[in-house]
Structure formats: structure tokens, C-alpha cells
N, C-alpha and C. Protein backbone atom coordinates (compact mmCIF):
# COMPACT_ATOMS: atom_id res chain seq x y z
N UNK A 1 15.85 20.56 240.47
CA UNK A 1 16.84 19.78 241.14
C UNK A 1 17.04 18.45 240.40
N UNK A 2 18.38 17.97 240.18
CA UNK A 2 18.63 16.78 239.76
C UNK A 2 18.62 15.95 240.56
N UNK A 3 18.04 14.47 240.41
CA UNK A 3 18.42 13.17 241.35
C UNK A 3 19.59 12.36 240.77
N UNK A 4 20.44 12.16 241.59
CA UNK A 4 21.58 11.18 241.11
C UNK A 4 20.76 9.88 240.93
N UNK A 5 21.29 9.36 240.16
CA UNK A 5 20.80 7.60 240.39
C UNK A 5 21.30 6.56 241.52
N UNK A 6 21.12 5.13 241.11
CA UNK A 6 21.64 4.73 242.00
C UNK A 6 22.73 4.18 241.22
N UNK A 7 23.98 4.36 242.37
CA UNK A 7 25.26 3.66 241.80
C UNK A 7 25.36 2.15 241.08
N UNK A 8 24.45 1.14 241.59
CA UNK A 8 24.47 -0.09 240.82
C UNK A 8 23.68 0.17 239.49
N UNK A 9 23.06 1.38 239.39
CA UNK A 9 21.96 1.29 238.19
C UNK A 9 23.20 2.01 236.93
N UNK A 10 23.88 2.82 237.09
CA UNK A 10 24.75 3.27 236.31
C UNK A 10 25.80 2.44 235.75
N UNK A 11 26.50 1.14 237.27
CA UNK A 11 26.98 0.36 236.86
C UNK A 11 26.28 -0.87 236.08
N UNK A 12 25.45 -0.77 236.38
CA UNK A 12 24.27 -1.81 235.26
C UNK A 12 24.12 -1.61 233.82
N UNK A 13 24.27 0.13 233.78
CA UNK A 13 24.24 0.20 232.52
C UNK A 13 25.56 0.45 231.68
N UNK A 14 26.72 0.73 232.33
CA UNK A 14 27.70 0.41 231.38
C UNK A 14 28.33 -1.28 231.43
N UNK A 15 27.76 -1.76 231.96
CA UNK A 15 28.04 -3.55 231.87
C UNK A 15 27.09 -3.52 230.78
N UNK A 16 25.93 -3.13 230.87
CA UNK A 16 25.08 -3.54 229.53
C UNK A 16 25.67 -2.97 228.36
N UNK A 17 26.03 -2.50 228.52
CA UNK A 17 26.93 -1.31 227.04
C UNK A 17 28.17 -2.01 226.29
N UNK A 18 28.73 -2.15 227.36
CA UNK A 18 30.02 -2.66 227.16
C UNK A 18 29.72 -4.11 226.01
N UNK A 19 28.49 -5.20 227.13
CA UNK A 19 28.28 -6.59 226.51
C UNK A 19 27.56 -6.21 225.16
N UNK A 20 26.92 -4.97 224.76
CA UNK A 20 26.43 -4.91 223.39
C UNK A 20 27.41 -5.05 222.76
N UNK A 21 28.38 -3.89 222.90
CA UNK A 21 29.49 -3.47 222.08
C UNK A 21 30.68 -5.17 221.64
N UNK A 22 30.64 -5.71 222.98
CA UNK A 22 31.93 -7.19 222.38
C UNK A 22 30.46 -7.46 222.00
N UNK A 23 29.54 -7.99 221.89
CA UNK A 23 28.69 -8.87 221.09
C UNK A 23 29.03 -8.41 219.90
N UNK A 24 28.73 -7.06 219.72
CA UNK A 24 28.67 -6.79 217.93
C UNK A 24 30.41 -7.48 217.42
N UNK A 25 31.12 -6.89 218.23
CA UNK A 25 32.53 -7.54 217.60
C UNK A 25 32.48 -9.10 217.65
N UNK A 26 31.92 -9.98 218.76
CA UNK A 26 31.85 -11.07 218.28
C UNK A 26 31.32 -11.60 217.43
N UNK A 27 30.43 -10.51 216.95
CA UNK A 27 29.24 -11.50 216.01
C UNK A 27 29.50 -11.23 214.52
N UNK A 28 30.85 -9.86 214.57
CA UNK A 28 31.49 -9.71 213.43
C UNK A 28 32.67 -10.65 213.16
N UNK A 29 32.88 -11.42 214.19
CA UNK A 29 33.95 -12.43 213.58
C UNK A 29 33.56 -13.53 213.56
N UNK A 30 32.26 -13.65 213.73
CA UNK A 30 31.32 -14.66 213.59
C UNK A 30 30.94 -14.62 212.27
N UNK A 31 30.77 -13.74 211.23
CA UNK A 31 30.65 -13.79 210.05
C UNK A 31 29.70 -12.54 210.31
N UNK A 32 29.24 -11.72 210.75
CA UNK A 32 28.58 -10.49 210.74
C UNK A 32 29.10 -9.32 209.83
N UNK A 33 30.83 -9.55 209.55
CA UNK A 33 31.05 -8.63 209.04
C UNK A 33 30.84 -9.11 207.93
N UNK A 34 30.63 -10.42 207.03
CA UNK A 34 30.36 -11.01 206.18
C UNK A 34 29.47 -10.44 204.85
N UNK A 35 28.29 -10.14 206.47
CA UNK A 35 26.94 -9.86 205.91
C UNK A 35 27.15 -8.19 204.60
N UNK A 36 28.12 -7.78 205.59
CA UNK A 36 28.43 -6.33 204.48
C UNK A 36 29.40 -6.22 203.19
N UNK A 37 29.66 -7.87 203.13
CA UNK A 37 30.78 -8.18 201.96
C UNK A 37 30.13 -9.38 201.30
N UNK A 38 29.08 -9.47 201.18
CA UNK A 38 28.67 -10.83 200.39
C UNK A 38 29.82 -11.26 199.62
N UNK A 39 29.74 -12.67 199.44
CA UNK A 39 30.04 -13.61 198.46
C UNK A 39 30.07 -12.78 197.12
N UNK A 40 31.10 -12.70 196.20
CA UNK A 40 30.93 -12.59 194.96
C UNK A 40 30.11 -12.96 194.07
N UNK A 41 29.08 -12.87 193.24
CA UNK A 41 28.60 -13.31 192.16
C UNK A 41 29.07 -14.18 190.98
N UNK A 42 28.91 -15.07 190.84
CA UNK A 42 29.64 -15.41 189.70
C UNK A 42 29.12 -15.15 188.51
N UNK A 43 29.63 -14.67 187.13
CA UNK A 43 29.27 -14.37 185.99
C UNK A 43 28.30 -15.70 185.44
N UNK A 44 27.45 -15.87 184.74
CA UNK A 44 26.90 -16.56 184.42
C UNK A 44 27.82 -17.70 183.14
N UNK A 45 27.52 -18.96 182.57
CA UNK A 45 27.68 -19.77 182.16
C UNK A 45 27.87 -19.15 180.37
N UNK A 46 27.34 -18.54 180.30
CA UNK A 46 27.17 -17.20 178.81
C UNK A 46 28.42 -16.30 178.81
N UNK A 47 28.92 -16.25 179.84
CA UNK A 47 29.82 -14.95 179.99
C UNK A 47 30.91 -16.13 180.09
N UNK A 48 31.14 -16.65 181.20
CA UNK A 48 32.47 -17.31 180.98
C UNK A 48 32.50 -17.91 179.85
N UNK A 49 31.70 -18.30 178.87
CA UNK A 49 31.78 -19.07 177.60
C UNK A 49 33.41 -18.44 176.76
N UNK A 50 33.05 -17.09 176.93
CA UNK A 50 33.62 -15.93 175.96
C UNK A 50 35.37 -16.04 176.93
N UNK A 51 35.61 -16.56 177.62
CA UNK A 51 37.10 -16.44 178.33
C UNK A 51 37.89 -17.33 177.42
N UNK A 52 38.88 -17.01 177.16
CA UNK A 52 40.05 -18.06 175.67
C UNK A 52 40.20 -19.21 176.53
N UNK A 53 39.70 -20.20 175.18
CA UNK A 53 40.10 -21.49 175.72
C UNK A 53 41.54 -21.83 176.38
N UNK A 54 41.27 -22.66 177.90
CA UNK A 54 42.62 -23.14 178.72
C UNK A 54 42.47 -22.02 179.88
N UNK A 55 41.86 -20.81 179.83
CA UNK A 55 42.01 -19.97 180.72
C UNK A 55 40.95 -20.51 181.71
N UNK A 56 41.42 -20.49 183.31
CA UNK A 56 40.71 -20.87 184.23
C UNK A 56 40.84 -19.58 185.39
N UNK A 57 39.65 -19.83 185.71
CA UNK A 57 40.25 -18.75 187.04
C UNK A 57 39.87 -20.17 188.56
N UNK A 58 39.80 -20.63 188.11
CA UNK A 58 39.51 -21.97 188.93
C UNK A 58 40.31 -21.84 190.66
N UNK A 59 41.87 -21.60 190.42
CA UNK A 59 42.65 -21.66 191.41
C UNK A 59 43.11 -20.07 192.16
N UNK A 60 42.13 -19.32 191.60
CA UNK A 60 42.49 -18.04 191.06
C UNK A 60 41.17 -17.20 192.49
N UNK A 61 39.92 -16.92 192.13
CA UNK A 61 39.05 -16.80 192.83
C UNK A 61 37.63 -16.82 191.64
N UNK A 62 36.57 -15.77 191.96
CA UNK A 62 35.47 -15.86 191.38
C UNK A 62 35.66 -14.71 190.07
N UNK A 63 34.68 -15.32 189.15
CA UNK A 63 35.17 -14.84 187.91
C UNK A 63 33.13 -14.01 188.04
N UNK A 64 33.49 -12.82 187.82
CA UNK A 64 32.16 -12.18 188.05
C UNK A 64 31.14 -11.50 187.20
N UNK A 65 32.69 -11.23 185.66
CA UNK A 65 31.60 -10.99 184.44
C UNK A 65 33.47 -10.33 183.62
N UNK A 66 32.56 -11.22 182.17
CA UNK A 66 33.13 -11.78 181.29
C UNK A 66 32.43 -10.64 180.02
N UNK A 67 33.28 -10.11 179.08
CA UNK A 67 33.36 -9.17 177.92
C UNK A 67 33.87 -9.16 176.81
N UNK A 68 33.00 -9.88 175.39
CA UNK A 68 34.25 -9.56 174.28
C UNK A 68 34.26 -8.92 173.50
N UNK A 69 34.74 -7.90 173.11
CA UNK A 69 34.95 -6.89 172.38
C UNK A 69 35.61 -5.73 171.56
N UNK A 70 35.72 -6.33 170.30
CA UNK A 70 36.89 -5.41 169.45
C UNK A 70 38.06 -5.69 169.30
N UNK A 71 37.93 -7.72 169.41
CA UNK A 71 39.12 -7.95 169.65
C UNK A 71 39.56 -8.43 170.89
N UNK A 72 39.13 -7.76 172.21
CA UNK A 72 39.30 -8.12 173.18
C UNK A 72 38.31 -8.76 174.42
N UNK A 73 39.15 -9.65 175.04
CA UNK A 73 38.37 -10.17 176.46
C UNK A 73 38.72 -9.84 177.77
N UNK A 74 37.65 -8.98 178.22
CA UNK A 74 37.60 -8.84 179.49
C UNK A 74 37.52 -9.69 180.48
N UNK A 75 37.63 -9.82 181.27
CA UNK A 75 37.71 -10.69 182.86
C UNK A 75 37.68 -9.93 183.84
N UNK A 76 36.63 -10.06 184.46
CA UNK A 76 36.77 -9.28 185.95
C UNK A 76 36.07 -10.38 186.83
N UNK A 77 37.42 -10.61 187.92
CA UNK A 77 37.04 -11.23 189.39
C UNK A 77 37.64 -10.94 190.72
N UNK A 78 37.00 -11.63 191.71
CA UNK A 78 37.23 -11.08 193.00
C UNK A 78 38.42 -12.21 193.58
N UNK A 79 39.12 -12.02 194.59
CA UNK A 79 39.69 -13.33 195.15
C UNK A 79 40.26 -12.74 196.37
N UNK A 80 40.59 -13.61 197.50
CA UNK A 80 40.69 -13.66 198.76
C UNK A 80 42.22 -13.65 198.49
N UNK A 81 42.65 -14.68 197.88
CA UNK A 81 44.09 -14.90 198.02
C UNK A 81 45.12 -13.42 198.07
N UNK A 82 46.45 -13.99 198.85
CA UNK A 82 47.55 -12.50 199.00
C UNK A 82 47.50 -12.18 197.80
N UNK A 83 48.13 -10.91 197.43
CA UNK A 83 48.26 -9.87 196.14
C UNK A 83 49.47 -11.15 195.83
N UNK A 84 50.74 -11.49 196.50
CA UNK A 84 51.90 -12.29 196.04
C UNK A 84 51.68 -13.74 195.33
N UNK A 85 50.55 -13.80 195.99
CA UNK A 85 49.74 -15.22 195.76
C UNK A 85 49.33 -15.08 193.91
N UNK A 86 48.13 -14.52 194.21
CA UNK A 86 47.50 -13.79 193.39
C UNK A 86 48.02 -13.35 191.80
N UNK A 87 49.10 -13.08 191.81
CA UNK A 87 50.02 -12.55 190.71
C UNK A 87 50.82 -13.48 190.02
N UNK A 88 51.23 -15.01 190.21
CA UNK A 88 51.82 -15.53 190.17
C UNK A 88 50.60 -16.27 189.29
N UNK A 89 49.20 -16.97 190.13
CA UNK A 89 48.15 -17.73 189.80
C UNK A 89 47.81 -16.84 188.66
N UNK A 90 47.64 -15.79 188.13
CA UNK A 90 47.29 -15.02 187.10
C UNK A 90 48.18 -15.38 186.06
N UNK A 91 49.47 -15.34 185.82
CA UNK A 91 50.25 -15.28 185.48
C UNK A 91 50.46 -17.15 184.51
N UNK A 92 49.86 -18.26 185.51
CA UNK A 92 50.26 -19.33 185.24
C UNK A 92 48.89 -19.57 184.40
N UNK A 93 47.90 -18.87 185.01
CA UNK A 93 46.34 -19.62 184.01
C UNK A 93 46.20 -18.96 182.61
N UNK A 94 47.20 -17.53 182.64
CA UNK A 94 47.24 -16.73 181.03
C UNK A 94 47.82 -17.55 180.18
N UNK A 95 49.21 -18.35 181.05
CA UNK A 95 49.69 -19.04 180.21
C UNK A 95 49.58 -20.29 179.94
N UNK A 96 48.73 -20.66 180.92
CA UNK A 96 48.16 -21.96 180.22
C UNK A 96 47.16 -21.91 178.79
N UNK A 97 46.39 -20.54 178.70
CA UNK A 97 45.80 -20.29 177.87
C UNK A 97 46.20 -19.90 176.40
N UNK A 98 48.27 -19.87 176.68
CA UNK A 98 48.35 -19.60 175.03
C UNK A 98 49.27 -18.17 174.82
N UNK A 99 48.97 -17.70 176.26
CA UNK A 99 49.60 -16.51 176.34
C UNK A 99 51.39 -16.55 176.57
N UNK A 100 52.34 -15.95 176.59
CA UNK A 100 53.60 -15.86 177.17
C UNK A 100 53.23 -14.22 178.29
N UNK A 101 54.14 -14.79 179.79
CA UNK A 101 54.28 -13.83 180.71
C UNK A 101 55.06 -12.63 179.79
N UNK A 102 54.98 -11.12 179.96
CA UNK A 102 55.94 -10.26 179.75
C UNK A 102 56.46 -9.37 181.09
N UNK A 103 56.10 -9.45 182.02
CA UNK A 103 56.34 -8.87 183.39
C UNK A 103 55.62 -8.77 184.67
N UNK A 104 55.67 -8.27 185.61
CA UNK A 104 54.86 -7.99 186.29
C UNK A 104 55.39 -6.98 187.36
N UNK A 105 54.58 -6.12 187.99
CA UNK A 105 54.43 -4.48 188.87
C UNK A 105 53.74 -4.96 190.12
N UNK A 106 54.32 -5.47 191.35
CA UNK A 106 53.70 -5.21 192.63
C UNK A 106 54.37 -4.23 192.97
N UNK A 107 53.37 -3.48 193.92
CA UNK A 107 53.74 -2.32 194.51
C UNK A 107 52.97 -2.70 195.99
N UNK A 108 52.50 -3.80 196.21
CA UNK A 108 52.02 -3.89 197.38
C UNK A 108 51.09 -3.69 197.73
N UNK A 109 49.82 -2.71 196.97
CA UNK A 109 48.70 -2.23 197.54
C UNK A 109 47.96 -2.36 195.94
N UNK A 110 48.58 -2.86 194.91
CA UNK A 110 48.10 -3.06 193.95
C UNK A 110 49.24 -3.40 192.62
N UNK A 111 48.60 -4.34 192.09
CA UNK A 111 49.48 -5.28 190.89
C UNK A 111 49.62 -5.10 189.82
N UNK A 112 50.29 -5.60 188.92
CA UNK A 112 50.30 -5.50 187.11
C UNK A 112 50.52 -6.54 186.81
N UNK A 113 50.28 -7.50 185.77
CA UNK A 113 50.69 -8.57 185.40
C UNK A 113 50.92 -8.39 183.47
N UNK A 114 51.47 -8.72 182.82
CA UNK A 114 51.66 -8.07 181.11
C UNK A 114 52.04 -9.33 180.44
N UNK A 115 51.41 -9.09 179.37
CA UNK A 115 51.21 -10.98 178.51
C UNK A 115 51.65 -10.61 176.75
N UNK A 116 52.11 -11.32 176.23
CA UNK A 116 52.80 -11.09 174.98
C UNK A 116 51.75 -12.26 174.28
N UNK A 117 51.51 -12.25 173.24
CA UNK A 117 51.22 -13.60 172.06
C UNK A 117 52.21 -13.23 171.18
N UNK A 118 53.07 -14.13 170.88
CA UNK A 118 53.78 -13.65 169.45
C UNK A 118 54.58 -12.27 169.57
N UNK A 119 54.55 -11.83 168.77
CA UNK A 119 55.39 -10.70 169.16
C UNK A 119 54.21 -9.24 169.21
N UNK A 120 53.01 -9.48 169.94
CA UNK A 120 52.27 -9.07 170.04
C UNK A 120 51.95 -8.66 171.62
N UNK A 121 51.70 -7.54 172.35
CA UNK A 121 51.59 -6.92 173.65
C UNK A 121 50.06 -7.49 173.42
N UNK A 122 49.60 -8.41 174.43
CA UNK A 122 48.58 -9.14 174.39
C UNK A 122 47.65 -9.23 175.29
N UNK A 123 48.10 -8.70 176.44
CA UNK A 123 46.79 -8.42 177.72
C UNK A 123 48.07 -7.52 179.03
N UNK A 124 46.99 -7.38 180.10
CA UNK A 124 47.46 -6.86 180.85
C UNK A 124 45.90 -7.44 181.82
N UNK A 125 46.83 -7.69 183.65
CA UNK A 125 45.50 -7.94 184.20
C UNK A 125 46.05 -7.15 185.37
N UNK A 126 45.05 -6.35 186.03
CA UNK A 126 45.15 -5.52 187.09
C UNK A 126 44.66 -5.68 188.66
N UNK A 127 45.61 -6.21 189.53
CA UNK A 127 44.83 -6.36 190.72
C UNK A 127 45.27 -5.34 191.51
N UNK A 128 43.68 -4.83 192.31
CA UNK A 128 43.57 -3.80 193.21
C UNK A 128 42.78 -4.31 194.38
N UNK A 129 42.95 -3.89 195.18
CA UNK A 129 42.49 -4.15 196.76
C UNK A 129 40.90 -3.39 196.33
N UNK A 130 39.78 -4.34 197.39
CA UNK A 130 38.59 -4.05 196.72
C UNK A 130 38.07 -3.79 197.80
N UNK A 131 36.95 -3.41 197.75
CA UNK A 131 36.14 -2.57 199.29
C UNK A 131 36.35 -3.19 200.51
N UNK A 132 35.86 -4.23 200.09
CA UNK A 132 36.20 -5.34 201.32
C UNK A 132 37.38 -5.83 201.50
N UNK A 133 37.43 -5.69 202.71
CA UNK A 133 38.81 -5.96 203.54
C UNK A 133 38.82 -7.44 203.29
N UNK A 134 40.21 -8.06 202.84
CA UNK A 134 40.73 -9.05 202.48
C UNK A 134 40.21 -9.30 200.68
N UNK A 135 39.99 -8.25 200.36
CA UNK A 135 38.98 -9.10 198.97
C UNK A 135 40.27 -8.30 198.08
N UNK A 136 40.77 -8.87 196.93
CA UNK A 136 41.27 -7.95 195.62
C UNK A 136 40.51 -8.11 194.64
N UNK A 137 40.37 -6.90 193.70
CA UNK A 137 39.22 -6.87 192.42
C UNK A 137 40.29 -7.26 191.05
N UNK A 138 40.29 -7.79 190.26
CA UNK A 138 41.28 -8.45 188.97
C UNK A 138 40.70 -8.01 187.89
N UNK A 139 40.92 -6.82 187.08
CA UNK A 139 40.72 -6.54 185.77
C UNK A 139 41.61 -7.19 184.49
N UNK A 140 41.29 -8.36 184.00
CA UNK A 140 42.59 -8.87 182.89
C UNK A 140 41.88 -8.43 181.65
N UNK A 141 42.77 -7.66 180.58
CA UNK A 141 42.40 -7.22 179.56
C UNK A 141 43.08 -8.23 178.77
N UNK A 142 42.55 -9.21 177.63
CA UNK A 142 43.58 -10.13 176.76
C UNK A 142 43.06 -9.30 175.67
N UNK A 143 44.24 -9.96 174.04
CA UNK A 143 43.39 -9.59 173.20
C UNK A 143 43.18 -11.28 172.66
N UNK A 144 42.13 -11.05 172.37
CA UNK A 144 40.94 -12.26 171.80
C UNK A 144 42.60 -12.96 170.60
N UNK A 145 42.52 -14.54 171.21
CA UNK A 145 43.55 -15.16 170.29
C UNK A 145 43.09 -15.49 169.05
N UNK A 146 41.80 -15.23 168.56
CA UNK A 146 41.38 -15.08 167.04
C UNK A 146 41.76 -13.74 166.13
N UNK A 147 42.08 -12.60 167.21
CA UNK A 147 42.56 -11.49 166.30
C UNK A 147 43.86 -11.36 166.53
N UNK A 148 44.81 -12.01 167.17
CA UNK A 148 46.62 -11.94 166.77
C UNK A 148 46.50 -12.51 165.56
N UNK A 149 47.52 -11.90 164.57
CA UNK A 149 47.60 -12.19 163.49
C UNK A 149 48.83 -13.53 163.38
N UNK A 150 48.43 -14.44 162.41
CA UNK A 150 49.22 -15.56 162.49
C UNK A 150 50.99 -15.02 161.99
N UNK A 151 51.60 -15.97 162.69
CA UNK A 151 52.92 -15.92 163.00
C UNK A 151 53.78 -15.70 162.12
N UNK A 152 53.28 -17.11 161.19
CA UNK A 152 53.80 -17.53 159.46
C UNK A 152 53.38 -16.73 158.34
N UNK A 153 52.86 -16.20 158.36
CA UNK A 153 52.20 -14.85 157.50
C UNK A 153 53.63 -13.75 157.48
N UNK A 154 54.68 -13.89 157.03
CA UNK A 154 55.89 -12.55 157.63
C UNK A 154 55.54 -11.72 156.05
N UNK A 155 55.66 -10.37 156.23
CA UNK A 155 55.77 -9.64 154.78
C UNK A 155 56.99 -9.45 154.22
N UNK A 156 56.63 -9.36 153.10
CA UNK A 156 57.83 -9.92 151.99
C UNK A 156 58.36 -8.41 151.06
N UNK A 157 59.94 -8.39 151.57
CA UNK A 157 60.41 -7.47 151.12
C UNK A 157 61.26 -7.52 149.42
N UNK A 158 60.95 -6.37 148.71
CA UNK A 158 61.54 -6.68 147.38
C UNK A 158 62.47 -5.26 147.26
């Protein structure tokens, strides 16, 4: 035979249920959900060394690790800011660095940004929406402004 309980004890326990359940949501907008999105890393002082002089990610977000190779520099960082935001600030720190804009691809759920030196196709930086909710991940590929070939150098036809 089953015993029913008692009616306040059942209601006792979905009041207790209920107050777990908004706690956890409060304590996720308390920064709980935080805890499952840490803070970005920042690349070390060695790695950003290697980013072309004038380039900042300063206004941009966190710059998380830095690559040069074959010519080219990698950049990969995280940032909070909108994708609209985001694309524009990319766009102004390449060219503070030396670069000229050649276009850019929102599609809304992920970006393109395209950089010329000279008459040279010179980087491309890629923002994509990143695990964490509100976060975008920024892949900028440049090529290293020591291997564009100088301007004044034109070949000479006979």
C-alpha cells in the first residue's frame, strides 16, 4: 500500500525546487554563467611583439596569440563588441598599421574584412561568433610588411 504525503510537505517541496532553480538563474546573471566563459587569455608580451608595427587591438578586444610565419602574421582574439562594431574597429587598426581596407562580408552571424598593401592582396581577418554567448573569435591573416615587395622597384620592359 502507498501512503500519500502530506499536502504541505509536497507543497514544501516544489517551493524548494522552484527557489533552487531562480537561484541558479540568478546566480547566472550574477556572473555564474561567467564561470563557464572565463576571461580570455591574453597572448604573452613575446607574441604580441611579432603584430606589425601601429597595429593595436587595444579598442578592438583581447589579443590571445600571435604567429609569424612565411611571411605572414597571425592574430587571433576574442571581443565582446557587436559583429557591426567589430568590423569597422578591425578595419581602422589594419589601417593604421600601413595596410589599405579592400572590402568587407557581414553576413550577420559571421564577418570578412580584406586588406591590400600596394597592389598586393595583403590580409584578410575573420570574425566568427565563439562558444560563448556574446563572445566573437577574430582570425586576421596579414602578410608580414617586410615581405611586400617595395613599390619603386617596377620591372623594366625592352
Amino acid at each position: 500500500m502507498v501512503e500519500r504525503g502530506h499536502p504541505l510537505g509536497a507543497a514544501t517541496t516544489v517551493a524548494v525546487a522552484v527557489m533552487v532553480v531562480l537561484a541558479g538563474c540568478s546566480a547566472a546573471s550574477d556572473g555564474a554563467a561567467d564561470a563557464a566563459c572565463p576571461a580570455p587569455s591574453a597572448a604573452p608580451p613575446a607574441e604580441t611583439a611579432l603584430m606589425p608595427d601601429g597595429l593595436s587591438f587595444d579598442r578592438i578586444g583581447t589579443v590571445t596569440h600571435v604567429v609569424s610565419s612565411d611571411g605572414h602574421v597571425t592574430v587571433q582574439a576574442v571581443t565582446t563588441k557587436p559583429l557591426d562594431d567589430v568590423t569597422v574597429l578591425i578595419q581602422d587598426a589594419v589601417t593604421a598599421a600601413g595596410y589599405r581596407p579592400a572590402g568587407m562580408d557581414n553576413e550577420g552571424f559571421e564577418a570578412e574584412v580584406f586588406f591590400t598593401s600596394g597592389s598586393y592582396a595583403a590580409g584578410q581577418a575573420v570574425v566568427r561568433r565563439a562558444e560563448c554567448e556574446g563572445q566573437w573569435d577574430i582570425d586576421l591573416v596579414l602578410i608580414d610588411p617586410d615581405a611586400v615587395p617595395s613599390q619603386t622597384a617596377l620591372p623594366t620592359t625592352t
